[in-house]
PDB file of N, CA and C in Angstrom:
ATOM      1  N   UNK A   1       3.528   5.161 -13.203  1.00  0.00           N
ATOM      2  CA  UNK A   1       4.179   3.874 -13.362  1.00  0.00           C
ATOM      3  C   UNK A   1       5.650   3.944 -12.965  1.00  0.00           C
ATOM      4  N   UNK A   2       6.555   4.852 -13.070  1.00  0.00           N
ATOM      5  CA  UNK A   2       7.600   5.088 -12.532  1.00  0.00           C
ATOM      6  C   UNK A   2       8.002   5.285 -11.027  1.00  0.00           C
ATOM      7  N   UNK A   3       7.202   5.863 -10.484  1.00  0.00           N
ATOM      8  CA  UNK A   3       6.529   5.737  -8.944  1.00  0.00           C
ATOM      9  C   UNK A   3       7.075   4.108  -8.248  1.00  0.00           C
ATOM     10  N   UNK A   4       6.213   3.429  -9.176  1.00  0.00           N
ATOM     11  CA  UNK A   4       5.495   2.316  -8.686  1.00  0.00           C
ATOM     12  C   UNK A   4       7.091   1.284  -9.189  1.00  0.00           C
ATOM     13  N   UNK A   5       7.575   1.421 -10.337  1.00  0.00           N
ATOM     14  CA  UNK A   5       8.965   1.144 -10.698  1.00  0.00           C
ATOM     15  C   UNK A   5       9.985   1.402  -9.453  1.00  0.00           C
ATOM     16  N   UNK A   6       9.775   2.237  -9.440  1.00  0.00           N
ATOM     17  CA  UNK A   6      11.070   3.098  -8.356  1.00  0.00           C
ATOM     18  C   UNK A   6      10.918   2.131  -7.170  1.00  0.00           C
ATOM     19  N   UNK A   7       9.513   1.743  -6.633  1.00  0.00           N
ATOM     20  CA  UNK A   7       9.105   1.301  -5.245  1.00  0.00           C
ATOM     21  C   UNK A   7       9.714   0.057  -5.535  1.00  0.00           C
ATOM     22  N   UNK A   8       9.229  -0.219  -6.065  1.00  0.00           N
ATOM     23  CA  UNK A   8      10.576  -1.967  -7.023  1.00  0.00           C
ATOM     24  C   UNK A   8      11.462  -1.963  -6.429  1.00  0.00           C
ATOM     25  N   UNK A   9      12.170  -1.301  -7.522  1.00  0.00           N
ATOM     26  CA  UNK A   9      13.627  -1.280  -6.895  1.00  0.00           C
ATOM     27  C   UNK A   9      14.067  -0.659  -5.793  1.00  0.00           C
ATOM     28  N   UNK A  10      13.638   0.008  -4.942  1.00  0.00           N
ATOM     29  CA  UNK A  10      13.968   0.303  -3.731  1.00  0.00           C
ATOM     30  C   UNK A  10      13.544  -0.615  -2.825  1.00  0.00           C
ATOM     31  N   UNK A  11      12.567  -1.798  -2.861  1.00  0.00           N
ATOM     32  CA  UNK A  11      12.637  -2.451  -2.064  1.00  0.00           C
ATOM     33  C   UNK A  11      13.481  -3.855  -2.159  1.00  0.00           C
ATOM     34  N   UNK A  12      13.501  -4.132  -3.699  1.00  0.00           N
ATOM     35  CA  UNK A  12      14.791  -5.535  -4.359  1.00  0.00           C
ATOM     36  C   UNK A  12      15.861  -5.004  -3.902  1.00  0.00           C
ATOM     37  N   UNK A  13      16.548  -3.655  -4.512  1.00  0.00           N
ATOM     38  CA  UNK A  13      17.634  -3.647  -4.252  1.00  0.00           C
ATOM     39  C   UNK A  13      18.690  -2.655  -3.484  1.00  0.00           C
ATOM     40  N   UNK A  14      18.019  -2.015  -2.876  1.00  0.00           N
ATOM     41  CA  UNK A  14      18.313  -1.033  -2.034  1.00  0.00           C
ATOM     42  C   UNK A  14      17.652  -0.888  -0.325  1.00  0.00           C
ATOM     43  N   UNK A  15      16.380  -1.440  -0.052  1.00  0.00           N
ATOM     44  CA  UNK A  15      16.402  -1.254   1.365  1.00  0.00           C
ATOM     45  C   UNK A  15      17.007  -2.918   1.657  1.00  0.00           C
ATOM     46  N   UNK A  16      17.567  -3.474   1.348  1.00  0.00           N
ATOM     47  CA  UNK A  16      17.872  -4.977   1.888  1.00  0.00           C
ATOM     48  C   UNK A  16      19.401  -4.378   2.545  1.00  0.00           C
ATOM     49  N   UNK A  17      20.143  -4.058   1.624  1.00  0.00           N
ATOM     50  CA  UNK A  17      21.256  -2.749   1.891  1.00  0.00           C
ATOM     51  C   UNK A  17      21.373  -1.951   2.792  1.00  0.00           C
ATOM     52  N   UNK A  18      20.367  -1.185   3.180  1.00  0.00           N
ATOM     53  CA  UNK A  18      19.495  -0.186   4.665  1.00  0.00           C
ATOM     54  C   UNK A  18      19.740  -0.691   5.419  1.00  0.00           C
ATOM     55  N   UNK A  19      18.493  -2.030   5.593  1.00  0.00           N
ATOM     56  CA  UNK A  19      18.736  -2.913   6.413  1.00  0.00           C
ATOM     57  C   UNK A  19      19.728  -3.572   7.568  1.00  0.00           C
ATOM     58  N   UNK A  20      20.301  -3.903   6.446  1.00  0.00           N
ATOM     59  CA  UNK A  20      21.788  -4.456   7.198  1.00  0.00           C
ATOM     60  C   UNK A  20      22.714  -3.493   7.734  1.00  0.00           C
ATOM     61  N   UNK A  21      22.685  -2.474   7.078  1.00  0.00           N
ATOM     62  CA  UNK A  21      23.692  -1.100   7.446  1.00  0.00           C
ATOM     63  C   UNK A  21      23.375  -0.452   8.550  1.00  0.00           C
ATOM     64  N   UNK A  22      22.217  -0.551   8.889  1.00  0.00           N
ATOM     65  CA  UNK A  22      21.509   0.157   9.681  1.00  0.00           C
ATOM     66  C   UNK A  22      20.676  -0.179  10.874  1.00  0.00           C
ATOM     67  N   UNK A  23      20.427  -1.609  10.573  1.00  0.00           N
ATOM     68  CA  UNK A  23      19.346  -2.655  11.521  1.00  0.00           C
ATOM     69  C   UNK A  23      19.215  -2.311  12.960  1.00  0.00           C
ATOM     70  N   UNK A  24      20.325  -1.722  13.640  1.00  0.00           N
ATOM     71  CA  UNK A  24      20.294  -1.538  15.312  1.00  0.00           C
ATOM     72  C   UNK A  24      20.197   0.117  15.464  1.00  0.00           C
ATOM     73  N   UNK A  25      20.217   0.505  14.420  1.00  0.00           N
ATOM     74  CA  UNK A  25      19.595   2.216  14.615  1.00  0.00           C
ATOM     75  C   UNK A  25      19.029   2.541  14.239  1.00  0.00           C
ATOM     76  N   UNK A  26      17.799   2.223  13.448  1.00  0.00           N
ATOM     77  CA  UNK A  26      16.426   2.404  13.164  1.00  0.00           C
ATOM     78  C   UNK A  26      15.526   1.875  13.458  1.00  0.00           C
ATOM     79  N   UNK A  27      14.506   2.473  13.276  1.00  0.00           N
ATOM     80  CA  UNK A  27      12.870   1.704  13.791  1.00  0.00           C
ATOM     81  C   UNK A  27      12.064   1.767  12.666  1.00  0.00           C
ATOM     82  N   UNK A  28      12.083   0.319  11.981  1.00  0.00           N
ATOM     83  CA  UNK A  28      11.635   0.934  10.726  1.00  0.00           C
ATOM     84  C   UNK A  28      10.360   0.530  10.022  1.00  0.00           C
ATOM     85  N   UNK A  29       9.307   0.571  11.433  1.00  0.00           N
ATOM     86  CA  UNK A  29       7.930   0.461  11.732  1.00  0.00           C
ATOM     87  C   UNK A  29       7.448   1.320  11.057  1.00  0.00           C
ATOM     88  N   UNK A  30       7.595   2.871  11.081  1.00  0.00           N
ATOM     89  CA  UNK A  30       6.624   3.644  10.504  1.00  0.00           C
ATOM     90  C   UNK A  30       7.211   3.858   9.058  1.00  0.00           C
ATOM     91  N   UNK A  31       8.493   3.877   8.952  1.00  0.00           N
ATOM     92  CA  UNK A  31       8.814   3.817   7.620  1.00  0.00           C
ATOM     93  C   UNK A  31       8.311   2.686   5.994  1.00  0.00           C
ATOM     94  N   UNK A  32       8.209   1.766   6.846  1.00  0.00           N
ATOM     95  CA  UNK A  32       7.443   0.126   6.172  1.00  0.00           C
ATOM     96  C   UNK A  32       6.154   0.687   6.038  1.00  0.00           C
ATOM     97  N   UNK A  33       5.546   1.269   7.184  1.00  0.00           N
ATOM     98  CA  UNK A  33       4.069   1.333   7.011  1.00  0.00           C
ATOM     99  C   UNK A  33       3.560   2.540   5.969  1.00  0.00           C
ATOM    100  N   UNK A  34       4.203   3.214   6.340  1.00  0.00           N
ATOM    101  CA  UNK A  34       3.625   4.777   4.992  1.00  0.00           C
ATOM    102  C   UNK A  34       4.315   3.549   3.291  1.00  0.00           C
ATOM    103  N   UNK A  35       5.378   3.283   3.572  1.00  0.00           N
ATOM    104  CA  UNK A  35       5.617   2.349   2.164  1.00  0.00           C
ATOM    105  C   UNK A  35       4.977   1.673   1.724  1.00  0.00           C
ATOM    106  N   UNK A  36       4.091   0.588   2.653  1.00  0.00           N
ATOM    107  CA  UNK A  36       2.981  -0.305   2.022  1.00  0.00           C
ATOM    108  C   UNK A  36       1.811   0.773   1.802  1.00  0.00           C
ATOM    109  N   UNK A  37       1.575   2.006   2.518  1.00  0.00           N
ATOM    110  CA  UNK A  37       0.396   2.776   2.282  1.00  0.00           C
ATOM    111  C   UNK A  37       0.703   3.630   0.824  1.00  0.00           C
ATOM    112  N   UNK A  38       1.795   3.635   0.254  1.00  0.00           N
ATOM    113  CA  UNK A  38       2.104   4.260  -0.941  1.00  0.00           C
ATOM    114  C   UNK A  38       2.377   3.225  -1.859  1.00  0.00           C
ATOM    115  N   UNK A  39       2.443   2.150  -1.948  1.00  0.00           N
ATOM    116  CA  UNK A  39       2.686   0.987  -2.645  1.00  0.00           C
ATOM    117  C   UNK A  39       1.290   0.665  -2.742  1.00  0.00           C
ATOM    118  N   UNK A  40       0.282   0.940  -2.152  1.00  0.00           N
ATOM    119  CA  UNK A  40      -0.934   0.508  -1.859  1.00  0.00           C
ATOM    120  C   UNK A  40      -2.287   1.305  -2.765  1.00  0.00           C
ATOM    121  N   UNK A  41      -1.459   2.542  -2.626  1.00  0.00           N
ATOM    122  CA  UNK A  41      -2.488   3.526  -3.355  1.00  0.00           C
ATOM    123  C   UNK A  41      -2.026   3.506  -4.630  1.00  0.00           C
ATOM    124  N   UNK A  42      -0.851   3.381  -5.183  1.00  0.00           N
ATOM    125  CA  UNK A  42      -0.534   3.712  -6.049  1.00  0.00           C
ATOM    126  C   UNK A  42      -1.106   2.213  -7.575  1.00  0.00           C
ATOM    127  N   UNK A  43      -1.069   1.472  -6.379  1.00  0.00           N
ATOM    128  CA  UNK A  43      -0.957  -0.075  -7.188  1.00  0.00           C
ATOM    129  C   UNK A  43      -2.827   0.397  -7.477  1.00  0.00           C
ATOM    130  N   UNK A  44      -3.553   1.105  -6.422  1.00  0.00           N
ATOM    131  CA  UNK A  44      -5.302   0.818  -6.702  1.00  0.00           C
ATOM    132  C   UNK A  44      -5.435   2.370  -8.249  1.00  0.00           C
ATOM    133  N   UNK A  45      -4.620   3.057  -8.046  1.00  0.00           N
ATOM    134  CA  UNK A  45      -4.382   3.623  -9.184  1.00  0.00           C
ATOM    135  C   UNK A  45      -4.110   3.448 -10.290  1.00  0.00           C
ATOM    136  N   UNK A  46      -3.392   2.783 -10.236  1.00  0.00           N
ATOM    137  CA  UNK A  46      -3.126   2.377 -11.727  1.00  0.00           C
ATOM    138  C   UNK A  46      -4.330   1.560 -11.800  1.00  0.00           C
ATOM    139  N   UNK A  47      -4.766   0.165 -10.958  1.00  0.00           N
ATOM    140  CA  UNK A  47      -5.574  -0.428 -11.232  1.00  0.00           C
ATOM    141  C   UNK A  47      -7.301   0.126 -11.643  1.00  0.00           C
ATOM    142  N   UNK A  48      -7.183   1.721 -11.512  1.00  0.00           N
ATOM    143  CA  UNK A  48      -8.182   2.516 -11.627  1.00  0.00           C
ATOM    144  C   UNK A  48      -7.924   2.970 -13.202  1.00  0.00           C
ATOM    145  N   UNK A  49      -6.850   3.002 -13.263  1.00  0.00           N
ATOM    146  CA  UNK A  49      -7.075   3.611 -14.459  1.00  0.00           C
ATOM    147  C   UNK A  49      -6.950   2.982 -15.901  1.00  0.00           C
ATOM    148  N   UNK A  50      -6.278   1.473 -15.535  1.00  0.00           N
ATOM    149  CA  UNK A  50      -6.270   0.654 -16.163  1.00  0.00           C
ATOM    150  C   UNK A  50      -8.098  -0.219 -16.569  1.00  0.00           C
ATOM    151  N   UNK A  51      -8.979  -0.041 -15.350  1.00  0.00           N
ATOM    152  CA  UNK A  51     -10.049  -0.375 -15.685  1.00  0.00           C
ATOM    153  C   UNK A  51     -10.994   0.668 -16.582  1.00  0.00           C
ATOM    154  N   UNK A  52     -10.786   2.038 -16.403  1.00  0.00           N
ATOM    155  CA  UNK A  52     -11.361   3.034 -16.991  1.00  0.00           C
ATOM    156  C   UNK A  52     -10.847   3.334 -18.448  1.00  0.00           C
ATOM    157  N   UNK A  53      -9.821   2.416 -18.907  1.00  0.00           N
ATOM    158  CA  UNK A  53      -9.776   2.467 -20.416  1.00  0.00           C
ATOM    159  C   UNK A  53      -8.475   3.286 -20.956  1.00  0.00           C
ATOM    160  N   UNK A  54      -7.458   2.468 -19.800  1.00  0.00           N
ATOM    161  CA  UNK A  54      -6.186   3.536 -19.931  1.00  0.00           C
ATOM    162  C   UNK A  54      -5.303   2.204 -20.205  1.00  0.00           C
ATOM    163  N   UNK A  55      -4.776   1.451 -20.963  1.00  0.00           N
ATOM    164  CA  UNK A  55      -4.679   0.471 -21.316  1.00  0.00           C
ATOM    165  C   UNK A  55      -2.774   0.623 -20.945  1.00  0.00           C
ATOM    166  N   UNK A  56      -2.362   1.785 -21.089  1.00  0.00           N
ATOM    167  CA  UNK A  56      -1.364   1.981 -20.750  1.00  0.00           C
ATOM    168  C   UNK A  56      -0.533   1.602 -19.435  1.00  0.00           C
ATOM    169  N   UNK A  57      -2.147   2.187 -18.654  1.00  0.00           N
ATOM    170  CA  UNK A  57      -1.807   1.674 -17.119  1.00  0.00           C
ATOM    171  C   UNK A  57      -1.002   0.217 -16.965  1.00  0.00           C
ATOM    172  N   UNK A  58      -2.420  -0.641 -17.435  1.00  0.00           N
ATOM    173  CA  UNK A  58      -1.988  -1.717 -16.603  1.00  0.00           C
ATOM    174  C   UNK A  58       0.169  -2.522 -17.149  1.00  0.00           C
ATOM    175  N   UNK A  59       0.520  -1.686 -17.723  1.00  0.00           N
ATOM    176  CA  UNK A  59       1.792  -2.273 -18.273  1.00  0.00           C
ATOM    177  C   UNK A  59       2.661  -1.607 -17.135  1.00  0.00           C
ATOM    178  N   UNK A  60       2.283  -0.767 -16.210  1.00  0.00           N
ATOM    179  CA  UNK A  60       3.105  -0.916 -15.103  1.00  0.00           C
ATOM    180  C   UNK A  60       2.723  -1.741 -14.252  1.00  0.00           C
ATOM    181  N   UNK A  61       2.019  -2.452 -14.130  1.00  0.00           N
ATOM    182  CA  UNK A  61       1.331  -3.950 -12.867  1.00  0.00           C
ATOM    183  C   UNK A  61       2.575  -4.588 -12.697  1.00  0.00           C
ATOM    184  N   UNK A  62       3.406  -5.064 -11.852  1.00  0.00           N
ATOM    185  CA  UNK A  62       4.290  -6.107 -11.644  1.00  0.00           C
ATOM    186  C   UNK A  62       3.809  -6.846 -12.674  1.00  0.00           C
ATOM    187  N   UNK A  63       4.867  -8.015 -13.383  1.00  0.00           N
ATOM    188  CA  UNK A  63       4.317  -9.137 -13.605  1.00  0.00           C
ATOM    189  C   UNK A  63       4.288 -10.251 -12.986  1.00  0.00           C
ATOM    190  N   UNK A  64       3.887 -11.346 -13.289  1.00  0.00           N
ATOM    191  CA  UNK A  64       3.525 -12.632 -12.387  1.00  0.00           C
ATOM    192  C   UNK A  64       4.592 -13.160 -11.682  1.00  0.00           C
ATOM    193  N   UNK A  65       5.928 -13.056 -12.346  1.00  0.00           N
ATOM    194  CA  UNK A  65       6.613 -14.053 -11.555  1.00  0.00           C
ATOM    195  C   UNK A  65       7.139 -12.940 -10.371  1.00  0.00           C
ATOM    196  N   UNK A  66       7.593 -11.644 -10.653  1.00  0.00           N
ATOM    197  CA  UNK A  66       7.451 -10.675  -9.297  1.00  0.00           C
ATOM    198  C   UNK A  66       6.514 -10.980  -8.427  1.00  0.00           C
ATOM    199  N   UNK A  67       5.170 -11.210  -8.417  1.00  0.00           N
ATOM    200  CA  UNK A  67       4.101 -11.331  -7.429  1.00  0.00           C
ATOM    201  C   UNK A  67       4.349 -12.945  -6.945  1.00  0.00           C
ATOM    202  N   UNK A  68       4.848 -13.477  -7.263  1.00  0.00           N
ATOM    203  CA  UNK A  68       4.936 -14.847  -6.855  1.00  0.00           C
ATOM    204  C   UNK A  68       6.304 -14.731  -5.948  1.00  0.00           C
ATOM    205  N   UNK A  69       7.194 -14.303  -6.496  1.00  0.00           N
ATOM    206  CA  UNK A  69       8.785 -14.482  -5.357  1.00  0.00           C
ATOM    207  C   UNK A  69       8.130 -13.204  -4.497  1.00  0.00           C
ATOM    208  N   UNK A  70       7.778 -12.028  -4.495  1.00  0.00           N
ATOM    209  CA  UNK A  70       7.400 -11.266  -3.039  1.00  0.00           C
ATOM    210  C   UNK A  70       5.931 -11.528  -2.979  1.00  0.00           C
ATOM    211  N   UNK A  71       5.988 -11.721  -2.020  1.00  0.00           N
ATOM    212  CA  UNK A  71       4.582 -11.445  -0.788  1.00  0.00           C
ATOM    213  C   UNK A  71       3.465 -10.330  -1.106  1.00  0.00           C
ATOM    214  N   UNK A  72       4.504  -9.755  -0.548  1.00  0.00           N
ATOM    215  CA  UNK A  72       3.513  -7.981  -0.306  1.00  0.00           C
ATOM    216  C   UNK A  72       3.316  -7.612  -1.635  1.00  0.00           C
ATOM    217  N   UNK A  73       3.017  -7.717  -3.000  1.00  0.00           N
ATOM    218  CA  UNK A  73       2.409  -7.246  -3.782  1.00  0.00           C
ATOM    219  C   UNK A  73       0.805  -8.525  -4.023  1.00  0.00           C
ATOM    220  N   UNK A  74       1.058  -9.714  -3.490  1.00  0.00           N
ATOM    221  CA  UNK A  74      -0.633 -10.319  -3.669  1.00  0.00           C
ATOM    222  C   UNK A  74      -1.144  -9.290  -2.602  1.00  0.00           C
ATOM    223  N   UNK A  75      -1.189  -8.845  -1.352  1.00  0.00           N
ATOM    224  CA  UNK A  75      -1.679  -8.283  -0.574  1.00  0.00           C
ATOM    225  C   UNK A  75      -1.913  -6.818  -0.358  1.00  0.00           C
ATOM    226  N   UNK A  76      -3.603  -6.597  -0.338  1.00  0.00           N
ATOM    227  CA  UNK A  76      -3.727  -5.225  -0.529  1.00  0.00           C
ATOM    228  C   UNK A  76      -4.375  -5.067   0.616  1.00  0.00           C
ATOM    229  N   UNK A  77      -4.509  -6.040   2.176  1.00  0.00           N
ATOM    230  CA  UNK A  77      -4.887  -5.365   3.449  1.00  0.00           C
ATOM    231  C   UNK A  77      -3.964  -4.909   4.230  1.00  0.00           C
ATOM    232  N   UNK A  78      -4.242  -5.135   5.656  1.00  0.00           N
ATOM    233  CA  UNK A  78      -3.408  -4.596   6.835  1.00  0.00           C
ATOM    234  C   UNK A  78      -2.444  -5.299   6.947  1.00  0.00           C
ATOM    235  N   UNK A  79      -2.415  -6.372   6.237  1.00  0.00           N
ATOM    236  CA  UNK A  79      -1.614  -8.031   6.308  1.00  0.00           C
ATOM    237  C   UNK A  79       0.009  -7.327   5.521  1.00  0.00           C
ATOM    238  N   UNK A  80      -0.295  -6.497   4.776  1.00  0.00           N
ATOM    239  CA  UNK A  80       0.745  -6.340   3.943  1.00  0.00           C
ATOM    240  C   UNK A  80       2.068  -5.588   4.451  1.00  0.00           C
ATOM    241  N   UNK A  81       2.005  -4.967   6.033  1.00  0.00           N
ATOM    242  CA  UNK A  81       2.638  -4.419   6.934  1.00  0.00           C
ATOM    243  C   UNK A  81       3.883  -5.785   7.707  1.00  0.00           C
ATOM    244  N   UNK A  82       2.552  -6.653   7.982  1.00  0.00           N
ATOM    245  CA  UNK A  82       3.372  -7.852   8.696  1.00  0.00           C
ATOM    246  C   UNK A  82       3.877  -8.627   7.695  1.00  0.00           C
ATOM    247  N   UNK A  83       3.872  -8.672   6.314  1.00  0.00           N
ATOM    248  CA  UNK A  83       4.027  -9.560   5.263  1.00  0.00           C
ATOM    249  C   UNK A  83       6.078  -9.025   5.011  1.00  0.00           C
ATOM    250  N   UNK A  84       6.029  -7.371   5.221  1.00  0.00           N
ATOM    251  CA  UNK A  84       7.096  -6.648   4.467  1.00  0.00           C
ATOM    252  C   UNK A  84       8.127  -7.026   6.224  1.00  0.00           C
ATOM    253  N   UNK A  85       7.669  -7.397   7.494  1.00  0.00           N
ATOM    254  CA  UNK A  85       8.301  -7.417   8.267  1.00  0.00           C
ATOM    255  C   UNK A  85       9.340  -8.884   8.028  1.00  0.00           C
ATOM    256  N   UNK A  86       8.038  -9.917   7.792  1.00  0.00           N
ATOM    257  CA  UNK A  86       8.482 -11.630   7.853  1.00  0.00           C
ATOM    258  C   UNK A  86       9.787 -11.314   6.454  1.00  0.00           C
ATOM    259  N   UNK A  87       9.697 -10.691   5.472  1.00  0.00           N
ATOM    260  CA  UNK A  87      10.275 -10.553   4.288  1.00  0.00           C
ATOM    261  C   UNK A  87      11.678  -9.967   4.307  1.00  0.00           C
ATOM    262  N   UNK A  88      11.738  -9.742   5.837  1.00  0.00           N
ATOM    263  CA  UNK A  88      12.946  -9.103   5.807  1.00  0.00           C
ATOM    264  C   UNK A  88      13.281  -9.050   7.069  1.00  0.00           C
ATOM    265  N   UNK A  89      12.826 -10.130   7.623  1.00  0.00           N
ATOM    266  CA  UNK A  89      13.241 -10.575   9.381  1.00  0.00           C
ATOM    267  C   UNK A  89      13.337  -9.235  10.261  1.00  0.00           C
ATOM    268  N   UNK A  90      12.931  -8.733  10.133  1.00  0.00           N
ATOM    269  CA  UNK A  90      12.545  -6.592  10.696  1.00  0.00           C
ATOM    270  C   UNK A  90      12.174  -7.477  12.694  1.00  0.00           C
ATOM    271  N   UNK A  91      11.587  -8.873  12.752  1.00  0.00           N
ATOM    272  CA  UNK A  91      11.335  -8.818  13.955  1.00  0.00           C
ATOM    273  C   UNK A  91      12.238  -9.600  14.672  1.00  0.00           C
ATOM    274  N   UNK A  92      13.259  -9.984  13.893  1.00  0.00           N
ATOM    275  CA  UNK A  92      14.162 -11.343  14.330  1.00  0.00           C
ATOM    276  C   UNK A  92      15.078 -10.234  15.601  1.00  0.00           C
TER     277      UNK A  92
END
C-alpha cells in the first residue's frame, strides 16, 4: 500500500514538476509506460488480496473522489498509457 501511496504522489505532485523542467529533454514514453505497468499490477494486487480476505488491503484503493479528478486510475487496459499522455499534454 505504500508502493501504491508513493505512485500518488509522484504522479500529483512531483512528475507535473519533471515535466515542465524537463519537457524538451526527455522522452517520456517508456517511462509512463513501465508506470502505468506498475500502477497496474500493483492496484490488481491489492485488489487480490483484498478479495482473498485481507481486509486491510482494500484501505489502500484510492478513494472515489481521486478516481474521479484522474483518469488513469478507472482504467486498467492499454487505454491507460494514452489516458496518462492527454493528462499531462506529453503530446502537445
Amino acid at each position: 500500500s505504500e508502493t501504491l501511496t508513493g505512485i500518488v504522489v509522484f504522479r500529483l505532485e512531483l512528475f507535473p514538476i519533471f515535466h515542465q523542467l524537463f519537457e524538451e529533454n526527455i522522452n517520456w514514453a517508456p517511462f509512463l509506460s513501465r508506470l502505468a505497468y506498475w500502477e497496474t499490477k500493483i492496484k490488481n494486487d491489492i485488489a487480490w488480496s483484498c478479495s482473498t480476505g485481507f481486509p486491510w488491503a482494500c484501505e489502500a484503493l484510492p478513494q472515489n473522489p481521486e478516481r474521479v479528478q484522474y483518469p488513469w486510475w478507472r482504467v486498467t487496459s492499454a487505454d491507460r498509457y494514452h489516458n496518462l499522455e492527454d493528462e499531462y499534454a506529453l503530446t502537445d
